[in-house]
Protein backbone atom coordinates (compact mmCIF):
# COMPACT_ATOMS: atom_id res chain seq x y z
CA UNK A 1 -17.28 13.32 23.17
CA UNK A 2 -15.81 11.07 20.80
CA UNK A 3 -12.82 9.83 22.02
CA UNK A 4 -12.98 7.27 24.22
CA UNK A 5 -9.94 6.62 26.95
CA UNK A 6 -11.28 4.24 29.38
CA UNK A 7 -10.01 1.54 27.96
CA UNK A 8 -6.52 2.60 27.26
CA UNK A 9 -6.57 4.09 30.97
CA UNK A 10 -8.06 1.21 32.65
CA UNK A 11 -4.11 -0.43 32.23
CA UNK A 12 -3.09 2.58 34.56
CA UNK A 13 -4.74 2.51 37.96
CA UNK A 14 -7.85 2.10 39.55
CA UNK A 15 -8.89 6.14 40.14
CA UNK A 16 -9.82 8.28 37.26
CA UNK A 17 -6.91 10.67 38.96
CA UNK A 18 -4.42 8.21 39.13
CA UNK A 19 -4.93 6.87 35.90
CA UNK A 20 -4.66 10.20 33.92
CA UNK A 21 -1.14 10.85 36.26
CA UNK A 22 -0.11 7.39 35.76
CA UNK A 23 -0.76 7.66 31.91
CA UNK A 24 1.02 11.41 31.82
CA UNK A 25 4.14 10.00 33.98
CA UNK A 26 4.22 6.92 30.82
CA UNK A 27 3.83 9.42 28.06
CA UNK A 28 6.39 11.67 29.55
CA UNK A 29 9.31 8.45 30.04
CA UNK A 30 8.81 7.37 26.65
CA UNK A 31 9.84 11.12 24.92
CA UNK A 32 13.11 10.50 23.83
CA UNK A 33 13.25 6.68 23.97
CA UNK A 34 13.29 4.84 20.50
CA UNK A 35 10.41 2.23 20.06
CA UNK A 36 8.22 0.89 17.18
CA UNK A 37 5.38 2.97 15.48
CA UNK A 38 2.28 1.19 16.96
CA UNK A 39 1.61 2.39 13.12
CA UNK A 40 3.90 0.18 11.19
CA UNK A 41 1.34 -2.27 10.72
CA UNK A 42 -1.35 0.34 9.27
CA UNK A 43 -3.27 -1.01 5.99
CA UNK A 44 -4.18 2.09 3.06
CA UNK A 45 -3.45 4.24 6.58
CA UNK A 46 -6.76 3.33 8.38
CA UNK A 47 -6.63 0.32 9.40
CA UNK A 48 -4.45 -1.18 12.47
CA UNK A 49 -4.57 -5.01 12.45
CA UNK A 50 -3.13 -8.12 11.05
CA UNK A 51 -3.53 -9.13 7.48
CA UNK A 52 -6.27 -11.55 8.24
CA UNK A 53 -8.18 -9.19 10.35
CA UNK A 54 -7.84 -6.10 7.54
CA UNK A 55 -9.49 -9.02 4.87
CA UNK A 56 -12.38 -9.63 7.72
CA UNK A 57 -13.08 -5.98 7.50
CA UNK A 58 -12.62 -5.65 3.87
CA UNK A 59 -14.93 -8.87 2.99
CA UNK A 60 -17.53 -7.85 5.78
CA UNK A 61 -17.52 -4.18 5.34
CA UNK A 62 -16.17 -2.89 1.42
CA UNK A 63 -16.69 -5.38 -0.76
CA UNK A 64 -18.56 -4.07 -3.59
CA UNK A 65 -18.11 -0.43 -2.36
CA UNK A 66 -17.32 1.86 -5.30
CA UNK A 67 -14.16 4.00 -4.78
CA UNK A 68 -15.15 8.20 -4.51
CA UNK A 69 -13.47 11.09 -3.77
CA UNK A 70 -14.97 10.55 0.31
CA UNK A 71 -13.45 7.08 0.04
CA UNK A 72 -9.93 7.34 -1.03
CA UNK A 73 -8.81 4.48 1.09
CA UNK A 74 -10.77 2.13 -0.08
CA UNK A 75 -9.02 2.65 -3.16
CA UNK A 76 -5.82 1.31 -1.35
CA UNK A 77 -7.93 -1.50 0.47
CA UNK A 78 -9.38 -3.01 -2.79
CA UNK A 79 -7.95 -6.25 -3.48
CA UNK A 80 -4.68 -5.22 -5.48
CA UNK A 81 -1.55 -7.55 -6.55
CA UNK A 82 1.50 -7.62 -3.71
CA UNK A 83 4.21 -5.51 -5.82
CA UNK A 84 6.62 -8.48 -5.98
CA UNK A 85 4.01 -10.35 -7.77
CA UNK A 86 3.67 -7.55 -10.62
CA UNK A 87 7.46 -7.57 -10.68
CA UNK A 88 7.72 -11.45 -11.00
CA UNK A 89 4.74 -11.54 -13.89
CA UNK A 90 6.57 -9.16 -16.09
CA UNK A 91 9.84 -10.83 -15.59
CA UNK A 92 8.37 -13.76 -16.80
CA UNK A 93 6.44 -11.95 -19.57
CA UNK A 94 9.60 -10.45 -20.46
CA UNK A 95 11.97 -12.78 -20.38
CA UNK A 96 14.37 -12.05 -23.13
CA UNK A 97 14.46 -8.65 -22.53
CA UNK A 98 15.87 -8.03 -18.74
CA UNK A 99 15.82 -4.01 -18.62
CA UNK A 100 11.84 -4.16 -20.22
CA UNK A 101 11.06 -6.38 -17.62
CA UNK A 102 12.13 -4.25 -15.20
CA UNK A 103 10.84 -0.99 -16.98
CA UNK A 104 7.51 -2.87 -16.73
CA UNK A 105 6.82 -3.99 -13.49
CA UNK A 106 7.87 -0.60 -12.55
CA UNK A 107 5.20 0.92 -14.53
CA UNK A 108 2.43 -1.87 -13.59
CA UNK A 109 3.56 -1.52 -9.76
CA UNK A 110 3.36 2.40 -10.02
CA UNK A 111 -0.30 2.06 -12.42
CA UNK A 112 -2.00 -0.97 -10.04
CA UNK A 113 -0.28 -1.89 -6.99
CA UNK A 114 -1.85 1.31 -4.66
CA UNK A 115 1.84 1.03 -3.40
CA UNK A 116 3.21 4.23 -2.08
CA UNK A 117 6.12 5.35 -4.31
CA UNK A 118 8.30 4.82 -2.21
CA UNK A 119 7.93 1.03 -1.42
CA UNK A 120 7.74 0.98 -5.69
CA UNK A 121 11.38 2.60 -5.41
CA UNK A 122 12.86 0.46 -3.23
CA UNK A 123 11.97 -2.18 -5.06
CA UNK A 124 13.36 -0.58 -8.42
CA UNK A 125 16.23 1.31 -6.69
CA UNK A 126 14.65 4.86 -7.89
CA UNK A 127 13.45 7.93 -6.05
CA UNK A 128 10.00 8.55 -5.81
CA UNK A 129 10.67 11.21 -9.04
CA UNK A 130 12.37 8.43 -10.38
CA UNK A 131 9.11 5.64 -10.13
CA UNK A 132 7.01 8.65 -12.11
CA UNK A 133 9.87 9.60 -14.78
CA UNK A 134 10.37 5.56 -15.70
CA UNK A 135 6.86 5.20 -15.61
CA UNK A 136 5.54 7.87 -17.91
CA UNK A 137 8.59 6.67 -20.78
CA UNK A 138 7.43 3.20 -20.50
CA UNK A 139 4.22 4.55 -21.19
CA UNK A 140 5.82 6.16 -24.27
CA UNK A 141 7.57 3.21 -25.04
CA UNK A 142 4.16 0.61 -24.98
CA UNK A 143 2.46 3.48 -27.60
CA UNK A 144 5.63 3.90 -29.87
CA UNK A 145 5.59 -0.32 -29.85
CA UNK A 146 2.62 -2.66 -30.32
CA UNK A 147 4.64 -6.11 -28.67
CA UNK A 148 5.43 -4.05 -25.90
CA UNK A 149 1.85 -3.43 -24.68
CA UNK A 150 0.50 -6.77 -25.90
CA UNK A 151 2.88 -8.49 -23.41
CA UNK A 152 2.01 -6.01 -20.80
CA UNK A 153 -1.58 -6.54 -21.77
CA UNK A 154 -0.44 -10.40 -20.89
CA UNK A 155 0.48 -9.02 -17.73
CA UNK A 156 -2.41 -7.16 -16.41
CA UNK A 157 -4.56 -10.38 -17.70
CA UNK A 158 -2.63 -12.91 -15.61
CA UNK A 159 -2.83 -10.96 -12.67
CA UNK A 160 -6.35 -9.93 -13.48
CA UNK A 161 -5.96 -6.08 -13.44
CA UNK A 162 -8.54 -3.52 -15.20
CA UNK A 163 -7.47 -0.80 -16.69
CA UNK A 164 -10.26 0.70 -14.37
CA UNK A 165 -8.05 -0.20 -11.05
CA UNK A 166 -5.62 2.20 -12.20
């Protein structure tokens, strides 16, 4: 009762009977057959739209929501930095220091962005272990050294991150 298919098999015929055969014989030619994930362009995995339609939703519908256990996605859907941005901050919050830099948009990417850890990788040329392991010893590394976390402190204010986002 609530899925609705009449609009998905209105583009196959003009008989309920012919539709669903019509639909079936489409399915059926496509196994087999590469083609793009309709899902590619998923936001936070629940919603399917372009990027200004997802901020329609999000302004309209979950702004000033308050994340929960039943609303995990909104988590992802809050208004977080893109990860290249975090990356480019601590660059330039690092500057002198080319493998902290990287160490610490790693670890702000993996504490703020909502990006899976896999995108985070990519980015850093680690596994998704790898994202976690650097993270946790920069973590290490900001408690063992006071200049460390006052730049990354730098950081999070520029790109106007809360400790409560993580």
């Amino acid at each position: 009762s609530w899925l609705s298919t009449s609009f998905v098999l209105g583009y196959f015929g003009r008989g309920e009977s012919e539709r669903r055969t019509n639909y079936r014989n489409y399915v059926h030619e496509m196994e087999g057959k590469e083609f793009p994930s309709p899902l590619i362009g998923t936001v936070a995995s629940t919603i399917l739209g372009s990027e200004s339609f997802v901020r329609d939703i999000r302004e309209k519908h979950l702004e000033g929501k308050v994340t929960g256990r039943d609303l995990h996605a909104l988590r992802e859907l809050s208004q977080r930095p893109d990860i290249e941005m975090i990356k480019l901050a601590a660059e330039d919050a690092f500057q002198e220091r080319g493998k902290l830099a990287r160490m610490a948009g790693l670890y702000l990417c993996h504490r703020y962005s909502g990006a899976k850890l896999k995108e985070i990788g990519e980015l850093h040329l680690l596994s998704d272990s790898g994202v976690i392991q650097a993270s946790k010893r920069f973590d290490a590394a900001m408690e063992a050294d006071g200049s460390i976390r006052k730049k990354v402190d730098k950081v999070r204010k520029t790109l106007n991150l809360s400790i409560r986002q993580a």
